[in-house]
PDB file of N, CA and C in Angstrom:
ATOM      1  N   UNK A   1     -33.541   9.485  -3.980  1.00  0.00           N
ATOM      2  CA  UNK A   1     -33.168   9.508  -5.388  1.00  0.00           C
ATOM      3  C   UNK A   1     -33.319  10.936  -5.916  1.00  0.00           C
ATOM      4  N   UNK A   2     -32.492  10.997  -6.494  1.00  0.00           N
ATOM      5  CA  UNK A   2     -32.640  12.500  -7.071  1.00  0.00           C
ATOM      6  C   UNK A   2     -33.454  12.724  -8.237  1.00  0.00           C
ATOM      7  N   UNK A   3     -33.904  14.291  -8.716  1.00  0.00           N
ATOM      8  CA  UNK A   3     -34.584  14.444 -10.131  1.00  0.00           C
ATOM      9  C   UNK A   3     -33.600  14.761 -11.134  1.00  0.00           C
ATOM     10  N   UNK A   4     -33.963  14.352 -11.666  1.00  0.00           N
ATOM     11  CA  UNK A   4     -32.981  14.564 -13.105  1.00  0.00           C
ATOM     12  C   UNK A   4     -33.384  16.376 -13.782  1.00  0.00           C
ATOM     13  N   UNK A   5     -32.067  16.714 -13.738  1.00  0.00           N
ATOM     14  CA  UNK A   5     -32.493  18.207 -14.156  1.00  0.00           C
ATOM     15  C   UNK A   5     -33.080  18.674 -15.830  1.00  0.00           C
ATOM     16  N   UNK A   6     -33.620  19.216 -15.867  1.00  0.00           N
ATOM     17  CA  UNK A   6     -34.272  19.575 -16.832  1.00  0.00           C
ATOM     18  C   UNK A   6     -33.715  19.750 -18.078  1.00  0.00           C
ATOM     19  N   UNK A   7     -31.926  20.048 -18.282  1.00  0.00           N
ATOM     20  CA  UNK A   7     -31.213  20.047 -19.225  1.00  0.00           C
ATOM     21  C   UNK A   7     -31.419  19.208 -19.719  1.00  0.00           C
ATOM     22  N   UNK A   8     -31.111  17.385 -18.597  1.00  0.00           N
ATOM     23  CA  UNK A   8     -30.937  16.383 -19.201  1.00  0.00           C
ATOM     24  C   UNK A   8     -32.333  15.808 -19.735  1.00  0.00           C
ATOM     25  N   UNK A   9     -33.260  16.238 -19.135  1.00  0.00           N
ATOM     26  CA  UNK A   9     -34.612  15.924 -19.521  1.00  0.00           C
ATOM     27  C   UNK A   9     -34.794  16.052 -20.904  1.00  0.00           C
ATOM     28  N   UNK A  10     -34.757  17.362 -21.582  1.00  0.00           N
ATOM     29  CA  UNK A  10     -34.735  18.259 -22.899  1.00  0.00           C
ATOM     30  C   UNK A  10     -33.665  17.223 -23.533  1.00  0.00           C
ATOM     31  N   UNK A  11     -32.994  16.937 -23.090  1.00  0.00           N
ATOM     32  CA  UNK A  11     -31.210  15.983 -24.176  1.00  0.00           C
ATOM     33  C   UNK A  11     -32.196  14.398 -24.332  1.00  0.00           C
ATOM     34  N   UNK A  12     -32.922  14.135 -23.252  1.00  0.00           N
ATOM     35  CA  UNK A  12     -33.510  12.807 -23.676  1.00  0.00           C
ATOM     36  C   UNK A  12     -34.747  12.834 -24.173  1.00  0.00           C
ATOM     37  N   UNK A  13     -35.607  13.545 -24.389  1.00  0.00           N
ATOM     38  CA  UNK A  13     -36.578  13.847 -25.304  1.00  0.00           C
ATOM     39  C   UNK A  13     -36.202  14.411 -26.712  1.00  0.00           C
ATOM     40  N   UNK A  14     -35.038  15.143 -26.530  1.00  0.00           N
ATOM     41  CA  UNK A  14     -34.798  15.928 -28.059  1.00  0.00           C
ATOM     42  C   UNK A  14     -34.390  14.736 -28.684  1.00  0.00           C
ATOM     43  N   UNK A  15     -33.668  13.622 -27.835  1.00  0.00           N
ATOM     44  CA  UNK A  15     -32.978  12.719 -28.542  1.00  0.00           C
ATOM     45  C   UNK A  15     -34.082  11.672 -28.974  1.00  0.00           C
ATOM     46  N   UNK A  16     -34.790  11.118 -28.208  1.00  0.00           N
ATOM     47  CA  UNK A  16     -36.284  10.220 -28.556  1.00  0.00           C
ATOM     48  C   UNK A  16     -36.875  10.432 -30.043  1.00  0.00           C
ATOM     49  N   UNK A  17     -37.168  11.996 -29.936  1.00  0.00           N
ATOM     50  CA  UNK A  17     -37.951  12.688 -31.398  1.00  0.00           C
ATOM     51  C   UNK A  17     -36.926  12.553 -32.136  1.00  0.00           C
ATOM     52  N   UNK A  18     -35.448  13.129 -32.352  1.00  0.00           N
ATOM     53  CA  UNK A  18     -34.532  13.094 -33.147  1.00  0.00           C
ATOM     54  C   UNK A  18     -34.265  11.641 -34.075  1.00  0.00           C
ATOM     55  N   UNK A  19     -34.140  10.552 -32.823  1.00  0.00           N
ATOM     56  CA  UNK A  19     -33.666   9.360 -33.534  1.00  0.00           C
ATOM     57  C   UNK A  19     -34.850   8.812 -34.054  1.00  0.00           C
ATOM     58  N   UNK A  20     -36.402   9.260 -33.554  1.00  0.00           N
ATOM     59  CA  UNK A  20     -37.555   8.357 -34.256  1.00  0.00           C
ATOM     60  C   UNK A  20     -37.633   9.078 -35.996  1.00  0.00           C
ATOM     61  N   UNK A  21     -37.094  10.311 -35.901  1.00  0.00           N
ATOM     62  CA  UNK A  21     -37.673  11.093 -37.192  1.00  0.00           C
ATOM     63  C   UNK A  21     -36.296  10.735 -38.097  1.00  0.00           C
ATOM     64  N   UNK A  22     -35.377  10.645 -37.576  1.00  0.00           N
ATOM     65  CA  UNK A  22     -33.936  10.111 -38.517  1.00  0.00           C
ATOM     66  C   UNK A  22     -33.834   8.603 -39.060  1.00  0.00           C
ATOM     67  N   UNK A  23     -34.333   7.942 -37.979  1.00  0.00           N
ATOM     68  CA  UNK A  23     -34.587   6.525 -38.464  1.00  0.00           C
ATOM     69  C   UNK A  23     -35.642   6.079 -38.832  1.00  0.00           C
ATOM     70  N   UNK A  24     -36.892   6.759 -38.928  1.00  0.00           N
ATOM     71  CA  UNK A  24     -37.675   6.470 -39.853  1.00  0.00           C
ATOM     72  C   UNK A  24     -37.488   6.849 -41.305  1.00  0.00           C
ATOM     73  N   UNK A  25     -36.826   7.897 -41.428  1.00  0.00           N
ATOM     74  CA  UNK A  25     -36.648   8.702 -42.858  1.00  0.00           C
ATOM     75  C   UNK A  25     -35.518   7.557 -43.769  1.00  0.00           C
ATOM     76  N   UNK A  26     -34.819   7.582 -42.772  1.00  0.00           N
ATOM     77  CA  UNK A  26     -33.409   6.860 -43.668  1.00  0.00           C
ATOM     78  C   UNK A  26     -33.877   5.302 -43.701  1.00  0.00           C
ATOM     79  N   UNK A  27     -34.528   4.693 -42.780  1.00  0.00           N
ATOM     80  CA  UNK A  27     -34.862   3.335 -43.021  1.00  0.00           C
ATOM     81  C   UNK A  27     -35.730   2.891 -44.282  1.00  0.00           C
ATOM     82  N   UNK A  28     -36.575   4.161 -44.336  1.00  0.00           N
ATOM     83  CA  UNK A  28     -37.396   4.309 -45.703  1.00  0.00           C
ATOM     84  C   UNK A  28     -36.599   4.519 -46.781  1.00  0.00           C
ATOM     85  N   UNK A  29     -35.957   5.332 -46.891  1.00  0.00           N
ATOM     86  CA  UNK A  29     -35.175   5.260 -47.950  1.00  0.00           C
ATOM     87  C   UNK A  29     -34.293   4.087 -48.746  1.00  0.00           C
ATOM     88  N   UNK A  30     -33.348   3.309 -47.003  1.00  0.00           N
ATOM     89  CA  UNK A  30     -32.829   2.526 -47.498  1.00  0.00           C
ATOM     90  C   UNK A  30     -33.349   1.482 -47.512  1.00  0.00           C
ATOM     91  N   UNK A  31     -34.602   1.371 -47.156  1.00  0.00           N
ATOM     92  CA  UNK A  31     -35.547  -0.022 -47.860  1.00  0.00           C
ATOM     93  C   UNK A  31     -35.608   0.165 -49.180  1.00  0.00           C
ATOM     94  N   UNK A  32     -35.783   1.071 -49.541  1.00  0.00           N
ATOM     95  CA  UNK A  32     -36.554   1.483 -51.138  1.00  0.00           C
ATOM     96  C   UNK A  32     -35.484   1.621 -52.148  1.00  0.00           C
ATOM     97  N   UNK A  33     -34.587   1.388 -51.769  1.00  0.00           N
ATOM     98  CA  UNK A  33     -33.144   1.611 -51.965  1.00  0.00           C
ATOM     99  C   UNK A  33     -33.036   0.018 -52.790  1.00  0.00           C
ATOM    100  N   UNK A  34     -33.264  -0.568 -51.273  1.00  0.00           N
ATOM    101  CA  UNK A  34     -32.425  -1.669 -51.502  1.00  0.00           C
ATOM    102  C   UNK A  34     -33.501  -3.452 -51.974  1.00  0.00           C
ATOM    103  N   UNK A  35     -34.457  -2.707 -51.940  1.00  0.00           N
ATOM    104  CA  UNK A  35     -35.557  -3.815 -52.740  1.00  0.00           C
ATOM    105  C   UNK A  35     -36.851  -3.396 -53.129  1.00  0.00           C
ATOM    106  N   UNK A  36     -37.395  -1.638 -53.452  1.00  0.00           N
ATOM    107  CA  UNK A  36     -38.464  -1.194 -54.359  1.00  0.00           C
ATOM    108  C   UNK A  36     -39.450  -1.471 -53.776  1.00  0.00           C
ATOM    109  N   UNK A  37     -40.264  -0.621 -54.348  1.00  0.00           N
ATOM    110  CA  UNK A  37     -42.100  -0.388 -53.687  1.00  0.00           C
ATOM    111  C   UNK A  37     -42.638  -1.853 -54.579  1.00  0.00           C
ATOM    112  N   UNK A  38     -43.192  -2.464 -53.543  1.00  0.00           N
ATOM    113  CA  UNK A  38     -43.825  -3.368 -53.076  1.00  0.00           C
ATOM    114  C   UNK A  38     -45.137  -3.489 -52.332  1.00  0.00           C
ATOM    115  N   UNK A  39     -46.228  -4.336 -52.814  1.00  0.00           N
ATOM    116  CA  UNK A  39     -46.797  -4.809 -51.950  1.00  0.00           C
ATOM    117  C   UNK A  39     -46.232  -5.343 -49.779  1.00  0.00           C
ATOM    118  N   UNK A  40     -45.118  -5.714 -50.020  1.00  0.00           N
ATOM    119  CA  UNK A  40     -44.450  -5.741 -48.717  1.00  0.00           C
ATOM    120  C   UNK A  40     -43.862  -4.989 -48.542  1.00  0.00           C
ATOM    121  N   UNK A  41     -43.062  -3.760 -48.941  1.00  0.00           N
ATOM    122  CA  UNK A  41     -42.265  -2.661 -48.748  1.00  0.00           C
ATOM    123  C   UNK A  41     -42.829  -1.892 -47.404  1.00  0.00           C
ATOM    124  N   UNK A  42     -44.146  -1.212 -47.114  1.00  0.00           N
ATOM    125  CA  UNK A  42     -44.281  -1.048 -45.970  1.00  0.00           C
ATOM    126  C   UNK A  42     -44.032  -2.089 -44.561  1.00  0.00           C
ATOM    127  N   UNK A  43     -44.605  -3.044 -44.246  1.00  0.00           N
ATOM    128  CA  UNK A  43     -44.312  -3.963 -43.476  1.00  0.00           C
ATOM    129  C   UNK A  43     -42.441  -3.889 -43.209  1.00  0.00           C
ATOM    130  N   UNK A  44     -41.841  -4.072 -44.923  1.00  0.00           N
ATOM    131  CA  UNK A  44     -40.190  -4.098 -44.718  1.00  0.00           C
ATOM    132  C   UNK A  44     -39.625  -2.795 -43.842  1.00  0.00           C
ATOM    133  N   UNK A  45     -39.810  -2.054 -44.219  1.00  0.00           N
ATOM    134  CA  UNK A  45     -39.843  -0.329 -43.768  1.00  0.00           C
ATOM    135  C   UNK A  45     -40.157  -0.410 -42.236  1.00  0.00           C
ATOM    136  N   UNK A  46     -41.704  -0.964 -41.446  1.00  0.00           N
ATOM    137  CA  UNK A  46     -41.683  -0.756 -40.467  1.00  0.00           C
ATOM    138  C   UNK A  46     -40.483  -1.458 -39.680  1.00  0.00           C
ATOM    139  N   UNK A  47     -40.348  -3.206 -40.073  1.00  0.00           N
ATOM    140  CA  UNK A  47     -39.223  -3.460 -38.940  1.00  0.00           C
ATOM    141  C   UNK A  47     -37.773  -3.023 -39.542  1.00  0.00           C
ATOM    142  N   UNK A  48     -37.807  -2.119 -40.416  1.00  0.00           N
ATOM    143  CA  UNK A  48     -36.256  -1.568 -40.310  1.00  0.00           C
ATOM    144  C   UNK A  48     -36.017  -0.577 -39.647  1.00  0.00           C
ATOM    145  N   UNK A  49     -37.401  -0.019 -39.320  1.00  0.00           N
ATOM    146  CA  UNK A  49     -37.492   1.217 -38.648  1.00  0.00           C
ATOM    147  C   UNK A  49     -37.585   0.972 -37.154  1.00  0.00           C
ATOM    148  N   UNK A  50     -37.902  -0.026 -36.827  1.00  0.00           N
ATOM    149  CA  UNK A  50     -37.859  -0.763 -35.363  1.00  0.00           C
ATOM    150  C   UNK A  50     -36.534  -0.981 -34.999  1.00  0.00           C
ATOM    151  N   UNK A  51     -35.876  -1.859 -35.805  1.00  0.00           N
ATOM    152  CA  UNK A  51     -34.298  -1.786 -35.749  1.00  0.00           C
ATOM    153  C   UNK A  51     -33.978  -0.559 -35.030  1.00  0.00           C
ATOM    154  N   UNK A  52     -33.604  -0.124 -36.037  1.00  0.00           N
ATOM    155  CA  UNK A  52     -33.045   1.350 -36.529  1.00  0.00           C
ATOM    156  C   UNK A  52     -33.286   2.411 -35.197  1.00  0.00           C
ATOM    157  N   UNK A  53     -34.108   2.066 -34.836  1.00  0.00           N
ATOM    158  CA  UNK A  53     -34.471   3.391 -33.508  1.00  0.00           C
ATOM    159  C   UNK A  53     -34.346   2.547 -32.110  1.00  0.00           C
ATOM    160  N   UNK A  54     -34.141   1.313 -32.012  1.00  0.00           N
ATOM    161  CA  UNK A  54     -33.503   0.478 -30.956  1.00  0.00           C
ATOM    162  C   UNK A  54     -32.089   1.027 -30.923  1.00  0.00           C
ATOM    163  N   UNK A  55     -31.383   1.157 -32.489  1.00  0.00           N
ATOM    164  CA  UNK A  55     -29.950   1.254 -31.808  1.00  0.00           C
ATOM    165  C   UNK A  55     -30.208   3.096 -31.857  1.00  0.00           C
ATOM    166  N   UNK A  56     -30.667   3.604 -32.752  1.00  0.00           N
ATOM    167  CA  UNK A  56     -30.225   5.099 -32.419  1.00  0.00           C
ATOM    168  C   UNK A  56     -30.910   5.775 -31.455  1.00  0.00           C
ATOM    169  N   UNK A  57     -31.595   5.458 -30.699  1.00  0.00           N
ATOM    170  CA  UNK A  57     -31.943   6.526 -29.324  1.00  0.00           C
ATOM    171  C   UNK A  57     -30.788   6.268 -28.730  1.00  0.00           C
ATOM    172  N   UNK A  58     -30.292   5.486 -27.702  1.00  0.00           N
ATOM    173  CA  UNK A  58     -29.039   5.164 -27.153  1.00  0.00           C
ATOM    174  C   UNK A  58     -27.853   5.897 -27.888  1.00  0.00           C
ATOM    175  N   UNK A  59     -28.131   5.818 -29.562  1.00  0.00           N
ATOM    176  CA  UNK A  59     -26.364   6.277 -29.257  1.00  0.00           C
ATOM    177  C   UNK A  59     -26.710   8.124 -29.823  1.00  0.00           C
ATOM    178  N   UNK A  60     -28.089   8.772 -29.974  1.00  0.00           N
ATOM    179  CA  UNK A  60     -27.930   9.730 -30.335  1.00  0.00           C
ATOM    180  C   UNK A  60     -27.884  10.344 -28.616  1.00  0.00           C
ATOM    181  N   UNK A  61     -28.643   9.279 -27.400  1.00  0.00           N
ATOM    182  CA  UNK A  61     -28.561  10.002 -26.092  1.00  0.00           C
ATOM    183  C   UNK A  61     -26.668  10.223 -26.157  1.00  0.00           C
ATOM    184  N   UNK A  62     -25.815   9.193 -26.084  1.00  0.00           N
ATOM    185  CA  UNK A  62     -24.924   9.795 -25.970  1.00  0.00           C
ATOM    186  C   UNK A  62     -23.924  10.093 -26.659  1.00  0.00           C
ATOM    187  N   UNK A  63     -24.253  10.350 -27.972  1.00  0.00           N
ATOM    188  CA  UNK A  63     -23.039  11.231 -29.102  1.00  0.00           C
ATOM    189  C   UNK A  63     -23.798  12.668 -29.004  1.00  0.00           C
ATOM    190  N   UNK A  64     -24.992  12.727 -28.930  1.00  0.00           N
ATOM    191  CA  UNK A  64     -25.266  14.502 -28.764  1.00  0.00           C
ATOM    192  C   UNK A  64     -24.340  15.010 -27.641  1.00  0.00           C
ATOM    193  N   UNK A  65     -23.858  15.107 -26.555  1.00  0.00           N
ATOM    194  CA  UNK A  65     -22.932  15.583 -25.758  1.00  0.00           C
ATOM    195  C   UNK A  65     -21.651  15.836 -26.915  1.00  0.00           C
ATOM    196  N   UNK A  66     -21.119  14.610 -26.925  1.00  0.00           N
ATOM    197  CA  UNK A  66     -20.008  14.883 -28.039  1.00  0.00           C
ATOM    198  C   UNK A  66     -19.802  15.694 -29.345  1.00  0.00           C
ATOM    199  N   UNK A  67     -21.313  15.464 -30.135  1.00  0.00           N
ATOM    200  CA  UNK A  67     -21.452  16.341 -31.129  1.00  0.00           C
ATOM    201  C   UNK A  67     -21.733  17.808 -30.662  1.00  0.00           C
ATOM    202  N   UNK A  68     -22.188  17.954 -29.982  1.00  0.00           N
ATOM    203  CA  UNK A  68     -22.276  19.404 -29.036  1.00  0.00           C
ATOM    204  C   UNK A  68     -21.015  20.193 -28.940  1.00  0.00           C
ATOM    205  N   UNK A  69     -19.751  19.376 -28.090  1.00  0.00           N
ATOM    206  CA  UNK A  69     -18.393  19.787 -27.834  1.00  0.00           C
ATOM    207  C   UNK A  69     -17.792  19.808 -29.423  1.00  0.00           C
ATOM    208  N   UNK A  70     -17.478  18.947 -30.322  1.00  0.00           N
ATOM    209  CA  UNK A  70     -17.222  19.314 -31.346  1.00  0.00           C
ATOM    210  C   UNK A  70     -17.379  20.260 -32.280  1.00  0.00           C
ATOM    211  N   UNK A  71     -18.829  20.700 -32.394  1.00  0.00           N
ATOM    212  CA  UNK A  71     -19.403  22.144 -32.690  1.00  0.00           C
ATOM    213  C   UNK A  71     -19.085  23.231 -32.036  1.00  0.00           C
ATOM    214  N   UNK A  72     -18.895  23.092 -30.849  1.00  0.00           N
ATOM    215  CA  UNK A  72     -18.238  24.330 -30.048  1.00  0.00           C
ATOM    216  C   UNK A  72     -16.658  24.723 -30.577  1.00  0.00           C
ATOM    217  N   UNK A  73     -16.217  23.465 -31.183  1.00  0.00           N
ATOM    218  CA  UNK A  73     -14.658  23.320 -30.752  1.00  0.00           C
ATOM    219  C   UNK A  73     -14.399  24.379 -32.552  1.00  0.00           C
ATOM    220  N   UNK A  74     -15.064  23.238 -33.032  1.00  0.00           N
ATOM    221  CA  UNK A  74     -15.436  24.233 -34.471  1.00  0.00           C
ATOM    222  C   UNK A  74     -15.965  25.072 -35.097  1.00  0.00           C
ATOM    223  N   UNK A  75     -16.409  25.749 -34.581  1.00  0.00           N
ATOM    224  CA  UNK A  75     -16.859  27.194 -34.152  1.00  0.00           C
ATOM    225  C   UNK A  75     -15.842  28.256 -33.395  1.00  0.00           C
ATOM    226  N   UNK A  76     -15.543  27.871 -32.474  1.00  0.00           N
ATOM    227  CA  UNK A  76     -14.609  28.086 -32.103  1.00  0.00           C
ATOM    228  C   UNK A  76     -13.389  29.330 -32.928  1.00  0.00           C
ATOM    229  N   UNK A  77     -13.191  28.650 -33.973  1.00  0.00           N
ATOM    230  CA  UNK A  77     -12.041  29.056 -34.667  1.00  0.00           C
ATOM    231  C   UNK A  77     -12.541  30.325 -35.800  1.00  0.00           C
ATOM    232  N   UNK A  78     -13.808  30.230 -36.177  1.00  0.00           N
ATOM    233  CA  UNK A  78     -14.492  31.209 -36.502  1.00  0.00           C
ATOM    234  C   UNK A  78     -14.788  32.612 -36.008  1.00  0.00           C
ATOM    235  N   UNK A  79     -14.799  32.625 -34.476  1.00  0.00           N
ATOM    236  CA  UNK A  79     -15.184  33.802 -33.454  1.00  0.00           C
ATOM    237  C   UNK A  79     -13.992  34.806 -33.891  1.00  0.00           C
ATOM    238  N   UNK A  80     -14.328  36.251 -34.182  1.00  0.00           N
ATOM    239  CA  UNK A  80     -13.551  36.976 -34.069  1.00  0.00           C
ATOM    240  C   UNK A  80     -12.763  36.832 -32.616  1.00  0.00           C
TER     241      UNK A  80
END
């Protein structure tokens, strides 16, 4: 079996921290958003935040590649 090279290592850790700190922020928000500080509001917050980082590790592992090439592509047109 092979090792996984270190690029991809860095792409799945950056992505781990990325989607725990994005979906905790926004799940908070859109709890508080969408039914106010509460006695239950934390508890609500944690399993939205459980949600929330079930689906976004997976799709920030693989839209960062894509968002990567897109930034290049758009940039791109900027370069002298």
């Amino acid at each position: 079996m092979s090792k996984l090279k270190p690029a991809r290592v860095r792409q799945l850790v950056f992505g781990f921290f990325m989607s725990g700190i994005m979906s905790f922020l926004m799940s908070g928000v859109i709890t508080l958003i969408n039914t106010g500080v509460d006695a239950g509001y934390p508890a609500r917050w944690a399993a939205a935040f459980l949600v929330a980082w079930v689906v976004a590790f997976p799709l920030v592992t693989f839209i960062a590649p894509v968002a990567g090439k897109l930034t290049d592509l758009a940039l791109r047109r900027f370069e002298s």
